[in-house]
PDB file of N, CA and C in Angstrom:
ATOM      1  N   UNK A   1      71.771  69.413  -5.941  1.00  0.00           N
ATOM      2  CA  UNK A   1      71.764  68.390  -6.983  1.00  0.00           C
ATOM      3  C   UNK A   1      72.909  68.599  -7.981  1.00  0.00           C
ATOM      4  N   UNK A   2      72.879  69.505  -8.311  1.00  0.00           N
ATOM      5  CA  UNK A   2      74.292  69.905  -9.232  1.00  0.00           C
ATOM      6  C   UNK A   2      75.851  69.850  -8.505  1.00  0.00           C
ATOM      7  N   UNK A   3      75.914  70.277  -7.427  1.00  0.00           N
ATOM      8  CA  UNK A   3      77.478  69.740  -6.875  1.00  0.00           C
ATOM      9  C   UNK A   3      77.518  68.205  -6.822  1.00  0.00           C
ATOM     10  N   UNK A   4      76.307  66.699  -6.729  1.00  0.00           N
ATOM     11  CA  UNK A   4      75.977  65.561  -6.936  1.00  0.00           C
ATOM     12  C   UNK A   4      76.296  65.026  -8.235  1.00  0.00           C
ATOM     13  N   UNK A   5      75.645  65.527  -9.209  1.00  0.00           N
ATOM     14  CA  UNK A   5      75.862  65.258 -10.476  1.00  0.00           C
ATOM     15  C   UNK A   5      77.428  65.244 -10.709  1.00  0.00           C
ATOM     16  N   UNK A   6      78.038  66.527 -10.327  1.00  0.00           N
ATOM     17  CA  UNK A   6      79.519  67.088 -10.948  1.00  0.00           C
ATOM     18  C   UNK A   6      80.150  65.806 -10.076  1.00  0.00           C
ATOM     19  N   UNK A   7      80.186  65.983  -9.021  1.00  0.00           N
ATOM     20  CA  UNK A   7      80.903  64.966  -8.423  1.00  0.00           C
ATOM     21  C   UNK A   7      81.001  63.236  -8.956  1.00  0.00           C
ATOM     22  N   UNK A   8      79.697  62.613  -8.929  1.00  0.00           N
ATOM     23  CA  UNK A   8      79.685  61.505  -9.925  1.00  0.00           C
ATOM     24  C   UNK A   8      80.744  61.563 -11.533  1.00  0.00           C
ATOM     25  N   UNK A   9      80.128  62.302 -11.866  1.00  0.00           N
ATOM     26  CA  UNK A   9      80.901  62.913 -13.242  1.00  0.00           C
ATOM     27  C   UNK A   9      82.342  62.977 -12.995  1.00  0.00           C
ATOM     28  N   UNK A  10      82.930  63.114 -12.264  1.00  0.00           N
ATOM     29  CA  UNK A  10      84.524  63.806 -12.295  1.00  0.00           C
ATOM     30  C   UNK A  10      85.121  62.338 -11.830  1.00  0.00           C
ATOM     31  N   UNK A  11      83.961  61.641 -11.307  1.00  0.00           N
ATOM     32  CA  UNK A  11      84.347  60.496 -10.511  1.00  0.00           C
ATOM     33  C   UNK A  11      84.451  59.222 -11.312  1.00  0.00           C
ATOM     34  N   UNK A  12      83.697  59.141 -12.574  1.00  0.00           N
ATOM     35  CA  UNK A  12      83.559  58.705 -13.291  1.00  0.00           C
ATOM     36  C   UNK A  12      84.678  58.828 -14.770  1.00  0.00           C
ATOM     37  N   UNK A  13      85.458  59.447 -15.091  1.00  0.00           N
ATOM     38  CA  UNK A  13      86.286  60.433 -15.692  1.00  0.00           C
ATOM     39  C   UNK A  13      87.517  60.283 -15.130  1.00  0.00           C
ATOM     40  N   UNK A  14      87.521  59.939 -13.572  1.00  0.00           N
ATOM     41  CA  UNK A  14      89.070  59.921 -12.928  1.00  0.00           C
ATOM     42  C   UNK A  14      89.135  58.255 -12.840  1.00  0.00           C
ATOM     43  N   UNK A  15      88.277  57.648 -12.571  1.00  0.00           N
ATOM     44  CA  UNK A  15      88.180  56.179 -12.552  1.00  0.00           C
ATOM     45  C   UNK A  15      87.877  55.593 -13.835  1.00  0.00           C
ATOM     46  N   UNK A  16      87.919  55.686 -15.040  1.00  0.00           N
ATOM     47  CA  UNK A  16      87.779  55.227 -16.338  1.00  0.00           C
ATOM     48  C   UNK A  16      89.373  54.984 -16.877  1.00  0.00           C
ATOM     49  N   UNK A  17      89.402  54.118 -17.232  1.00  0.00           N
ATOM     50  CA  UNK A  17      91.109  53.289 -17.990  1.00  0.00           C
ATOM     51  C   UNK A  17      90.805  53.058 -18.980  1.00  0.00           C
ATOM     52  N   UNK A  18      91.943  54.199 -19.733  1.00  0.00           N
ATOM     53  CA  UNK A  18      91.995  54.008 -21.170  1.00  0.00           C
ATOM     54  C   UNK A  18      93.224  54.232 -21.301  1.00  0.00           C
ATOM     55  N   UNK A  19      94.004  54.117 -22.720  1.00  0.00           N
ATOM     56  CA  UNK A  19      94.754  54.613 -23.276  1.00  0.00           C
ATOM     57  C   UNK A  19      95.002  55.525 -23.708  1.00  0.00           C
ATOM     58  N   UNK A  20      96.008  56.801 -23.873  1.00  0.00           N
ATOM     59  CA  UNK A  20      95.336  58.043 -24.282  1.00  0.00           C
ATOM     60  C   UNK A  20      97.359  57.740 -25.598  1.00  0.00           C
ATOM     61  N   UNK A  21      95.959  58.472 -26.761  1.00  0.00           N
ATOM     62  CA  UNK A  21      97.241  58.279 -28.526  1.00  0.00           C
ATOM     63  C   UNK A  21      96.114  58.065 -29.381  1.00  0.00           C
ATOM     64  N   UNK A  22      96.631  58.144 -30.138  1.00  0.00           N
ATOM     65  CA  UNK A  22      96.285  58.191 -31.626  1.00  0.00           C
ATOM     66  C   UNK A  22      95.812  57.117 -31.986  1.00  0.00           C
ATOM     67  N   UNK A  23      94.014  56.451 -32.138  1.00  0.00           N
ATOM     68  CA  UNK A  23      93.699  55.425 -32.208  1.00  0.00           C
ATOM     69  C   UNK A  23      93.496  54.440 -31.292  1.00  0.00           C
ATOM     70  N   UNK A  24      93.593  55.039 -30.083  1.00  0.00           N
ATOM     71  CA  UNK A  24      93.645  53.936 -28.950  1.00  0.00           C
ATOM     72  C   UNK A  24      92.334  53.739 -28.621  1.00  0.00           C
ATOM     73  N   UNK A  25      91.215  54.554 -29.160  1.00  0.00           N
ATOM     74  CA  UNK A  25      90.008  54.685 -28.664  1.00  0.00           C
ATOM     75  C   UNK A  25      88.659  53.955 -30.220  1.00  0.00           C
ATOM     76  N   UNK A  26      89.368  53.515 -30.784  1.00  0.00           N
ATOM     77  CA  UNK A  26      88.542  53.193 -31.790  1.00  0.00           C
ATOM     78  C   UNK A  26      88.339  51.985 -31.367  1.00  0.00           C
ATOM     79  N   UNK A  27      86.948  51.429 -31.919  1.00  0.00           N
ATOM     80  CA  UNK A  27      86.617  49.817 -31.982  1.00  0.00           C
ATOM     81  C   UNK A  27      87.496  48.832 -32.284  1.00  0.00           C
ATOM     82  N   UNK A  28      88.537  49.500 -33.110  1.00  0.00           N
ATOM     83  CA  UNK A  28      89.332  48.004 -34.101  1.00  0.00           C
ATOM     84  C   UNK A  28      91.030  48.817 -33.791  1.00  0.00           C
ATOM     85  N   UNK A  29      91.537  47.400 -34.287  1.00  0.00           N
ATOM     86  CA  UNK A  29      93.258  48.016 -33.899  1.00  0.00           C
ATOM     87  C   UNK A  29      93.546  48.351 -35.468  1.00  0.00           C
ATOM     88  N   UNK A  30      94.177  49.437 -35.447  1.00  0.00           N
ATOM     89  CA  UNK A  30      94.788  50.407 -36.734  1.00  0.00           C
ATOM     90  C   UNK A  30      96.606  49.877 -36.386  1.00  0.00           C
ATOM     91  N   UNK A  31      96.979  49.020 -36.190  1.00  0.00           N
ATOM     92  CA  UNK A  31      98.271  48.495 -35.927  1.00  0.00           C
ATOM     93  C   UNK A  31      98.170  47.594 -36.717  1.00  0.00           C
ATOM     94  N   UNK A  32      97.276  46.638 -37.350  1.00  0.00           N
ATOM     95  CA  UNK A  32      97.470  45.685 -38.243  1.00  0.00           C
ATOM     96  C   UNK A  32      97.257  46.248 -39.848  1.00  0.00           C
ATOM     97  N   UNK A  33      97.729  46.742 -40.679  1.00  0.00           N
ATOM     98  CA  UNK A  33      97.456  47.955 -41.602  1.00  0.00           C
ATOM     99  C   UNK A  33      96.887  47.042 -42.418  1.00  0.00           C
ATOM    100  N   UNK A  34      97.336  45.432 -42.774  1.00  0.00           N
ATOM    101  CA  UNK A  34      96.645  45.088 -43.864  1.00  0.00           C
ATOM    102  C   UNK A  34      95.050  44.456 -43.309  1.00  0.00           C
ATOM    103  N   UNK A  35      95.205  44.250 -42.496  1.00  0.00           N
ATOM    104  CA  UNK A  35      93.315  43.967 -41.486  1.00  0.00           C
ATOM    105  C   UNK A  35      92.402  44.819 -41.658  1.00  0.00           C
ATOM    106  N   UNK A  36      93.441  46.487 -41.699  1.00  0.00           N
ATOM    107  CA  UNK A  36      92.326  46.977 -41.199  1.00  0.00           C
ATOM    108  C   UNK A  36      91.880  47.932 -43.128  1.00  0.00           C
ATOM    109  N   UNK A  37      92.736  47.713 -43.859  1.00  0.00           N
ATOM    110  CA  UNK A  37      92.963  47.559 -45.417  1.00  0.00           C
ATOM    111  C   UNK A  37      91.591  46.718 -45.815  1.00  0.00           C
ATOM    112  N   UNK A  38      91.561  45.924 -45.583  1.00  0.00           N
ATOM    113  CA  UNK A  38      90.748  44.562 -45.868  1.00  0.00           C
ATOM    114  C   UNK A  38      89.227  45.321 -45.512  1.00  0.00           C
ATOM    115  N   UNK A  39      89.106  45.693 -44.018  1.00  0.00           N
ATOM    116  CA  UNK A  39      88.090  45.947 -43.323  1.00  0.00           C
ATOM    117  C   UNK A  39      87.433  47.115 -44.182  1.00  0.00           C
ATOM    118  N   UNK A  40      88.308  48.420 -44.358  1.00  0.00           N
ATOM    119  CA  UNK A  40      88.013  49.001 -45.430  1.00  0.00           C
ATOM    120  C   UNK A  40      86.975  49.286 -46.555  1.00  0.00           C
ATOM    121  N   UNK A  41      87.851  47.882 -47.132  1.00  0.00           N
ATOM    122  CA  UNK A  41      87.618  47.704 -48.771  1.00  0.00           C
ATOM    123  C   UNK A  41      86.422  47.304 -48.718  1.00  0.00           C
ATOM    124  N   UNK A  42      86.220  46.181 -47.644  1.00  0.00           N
ATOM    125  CA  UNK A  42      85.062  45.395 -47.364  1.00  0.00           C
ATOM    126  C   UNK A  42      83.521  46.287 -47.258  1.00  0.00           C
ATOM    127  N   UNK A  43      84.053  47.455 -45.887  1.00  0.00           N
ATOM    128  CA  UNK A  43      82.769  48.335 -45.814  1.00  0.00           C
ATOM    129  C   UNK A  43      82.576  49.063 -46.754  1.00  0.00           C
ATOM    130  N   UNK A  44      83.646  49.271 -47.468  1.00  0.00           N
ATOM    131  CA  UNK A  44      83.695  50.499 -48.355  1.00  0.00           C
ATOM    132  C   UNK A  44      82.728  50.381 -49.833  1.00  0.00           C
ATOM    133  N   UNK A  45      83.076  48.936 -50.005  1.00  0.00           N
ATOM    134  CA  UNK A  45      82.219  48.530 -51.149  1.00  0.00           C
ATOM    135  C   UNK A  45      80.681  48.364 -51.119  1.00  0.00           C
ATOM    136  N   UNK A  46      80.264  47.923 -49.663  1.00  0.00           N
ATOM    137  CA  UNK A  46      79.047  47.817 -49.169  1.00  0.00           C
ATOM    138  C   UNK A  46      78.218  48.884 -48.996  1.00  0.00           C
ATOM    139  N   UNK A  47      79.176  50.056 -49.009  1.00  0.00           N
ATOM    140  CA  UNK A  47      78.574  51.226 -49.104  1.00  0.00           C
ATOM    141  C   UNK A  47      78.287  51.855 -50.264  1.00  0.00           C
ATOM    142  N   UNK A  48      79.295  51.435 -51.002  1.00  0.00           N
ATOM    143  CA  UNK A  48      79.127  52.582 -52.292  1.00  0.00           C
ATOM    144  C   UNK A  48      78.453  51.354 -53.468  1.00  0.00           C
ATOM    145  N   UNK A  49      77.922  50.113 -53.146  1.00  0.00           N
ATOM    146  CA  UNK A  49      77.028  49.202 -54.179  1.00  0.00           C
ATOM    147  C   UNK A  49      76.069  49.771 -54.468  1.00  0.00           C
ATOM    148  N   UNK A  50      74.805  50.381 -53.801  1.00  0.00           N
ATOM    149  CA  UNK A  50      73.563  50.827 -54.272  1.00  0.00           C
ATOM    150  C   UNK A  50      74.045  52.185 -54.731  1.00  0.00           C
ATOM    151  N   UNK A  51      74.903  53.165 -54.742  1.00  0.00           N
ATOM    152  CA  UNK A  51      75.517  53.862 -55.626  1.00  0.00           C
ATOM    153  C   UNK A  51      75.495  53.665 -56.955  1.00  0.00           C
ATOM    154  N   UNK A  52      76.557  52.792 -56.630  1.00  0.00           N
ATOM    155  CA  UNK A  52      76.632  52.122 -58.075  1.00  0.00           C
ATOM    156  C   UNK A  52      75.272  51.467 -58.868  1.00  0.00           C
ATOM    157  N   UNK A  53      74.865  50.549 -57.983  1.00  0.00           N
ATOM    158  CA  UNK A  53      73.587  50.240 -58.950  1.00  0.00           C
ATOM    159  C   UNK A  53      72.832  51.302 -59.431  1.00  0.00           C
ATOM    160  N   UNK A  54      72.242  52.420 -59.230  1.00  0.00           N
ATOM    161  CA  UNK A  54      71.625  53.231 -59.504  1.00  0.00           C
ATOM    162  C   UNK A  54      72.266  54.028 -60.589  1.00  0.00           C
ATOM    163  N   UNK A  55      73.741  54.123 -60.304  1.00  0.00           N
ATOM    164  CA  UNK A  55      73.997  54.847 -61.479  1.00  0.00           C
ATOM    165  C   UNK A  55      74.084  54.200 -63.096  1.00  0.00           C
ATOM    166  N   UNK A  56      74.518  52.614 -62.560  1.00  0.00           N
ATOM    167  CA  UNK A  56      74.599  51.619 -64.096  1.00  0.00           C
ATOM    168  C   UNK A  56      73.098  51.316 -64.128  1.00  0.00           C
ATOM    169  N   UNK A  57      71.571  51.292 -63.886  1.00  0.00           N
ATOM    170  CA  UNK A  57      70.553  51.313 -64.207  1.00  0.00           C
ATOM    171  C   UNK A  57      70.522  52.659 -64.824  1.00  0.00           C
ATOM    172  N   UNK A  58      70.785  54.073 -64.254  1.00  0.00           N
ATOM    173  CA  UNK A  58      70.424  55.424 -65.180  1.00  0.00           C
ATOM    174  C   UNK A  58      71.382  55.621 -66.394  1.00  0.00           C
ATOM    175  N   UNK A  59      72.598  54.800 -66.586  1.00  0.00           N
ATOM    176  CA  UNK A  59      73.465  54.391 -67.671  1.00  0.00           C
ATOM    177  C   UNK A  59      72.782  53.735 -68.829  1.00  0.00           C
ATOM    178  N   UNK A  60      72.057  53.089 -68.436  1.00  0.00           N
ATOM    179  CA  UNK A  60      71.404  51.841 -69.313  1.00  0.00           C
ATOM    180  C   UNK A  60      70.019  52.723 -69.973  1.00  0.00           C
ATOM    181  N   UNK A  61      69.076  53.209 -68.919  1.00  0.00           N
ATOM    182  CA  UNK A  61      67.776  54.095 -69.523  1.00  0.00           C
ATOM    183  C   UNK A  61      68.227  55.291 -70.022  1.00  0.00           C
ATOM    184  N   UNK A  62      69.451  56.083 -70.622  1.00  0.00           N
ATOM    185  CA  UNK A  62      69.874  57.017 -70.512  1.00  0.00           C
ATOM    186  C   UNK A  62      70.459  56.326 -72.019  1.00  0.00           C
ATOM    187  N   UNK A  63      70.133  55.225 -72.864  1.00  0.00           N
ATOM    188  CA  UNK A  63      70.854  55.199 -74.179  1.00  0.00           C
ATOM    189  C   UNK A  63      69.475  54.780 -75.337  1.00  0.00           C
TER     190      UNK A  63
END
């Protein structure tokens, strides 16, 4: 069972097409700098909002 497995595996690994560099493997293209700028800002803010809310509510009970 194990020389089966390896074999699938290697087979799978030699028959897979990709690109091989810096970024070629991510979801999104890092070649458009202001897209991916945008994309960023976009998640970036979505992340750090309930941050923020929590800290300007303990700002506010905190005077």
């Amino acid at each position: 069972f194990k020389a089966v497995g390896s074999v699938s595996t290697t087979s799978a690994i030699r028959w897979s097409h990709y690109e091989a560099g810096i970024g070629k493997k991510l979801p999104f293209s890092i070649g458009k700098q202001w897209q991916l700028l945008s994309m960023m800002v976009a998640f970036g803010s979505r992340f750090a909002a309930p941050f923020l809310i929590v800290r300007h509510q303990q700002l506010i009970f905190c005077i």
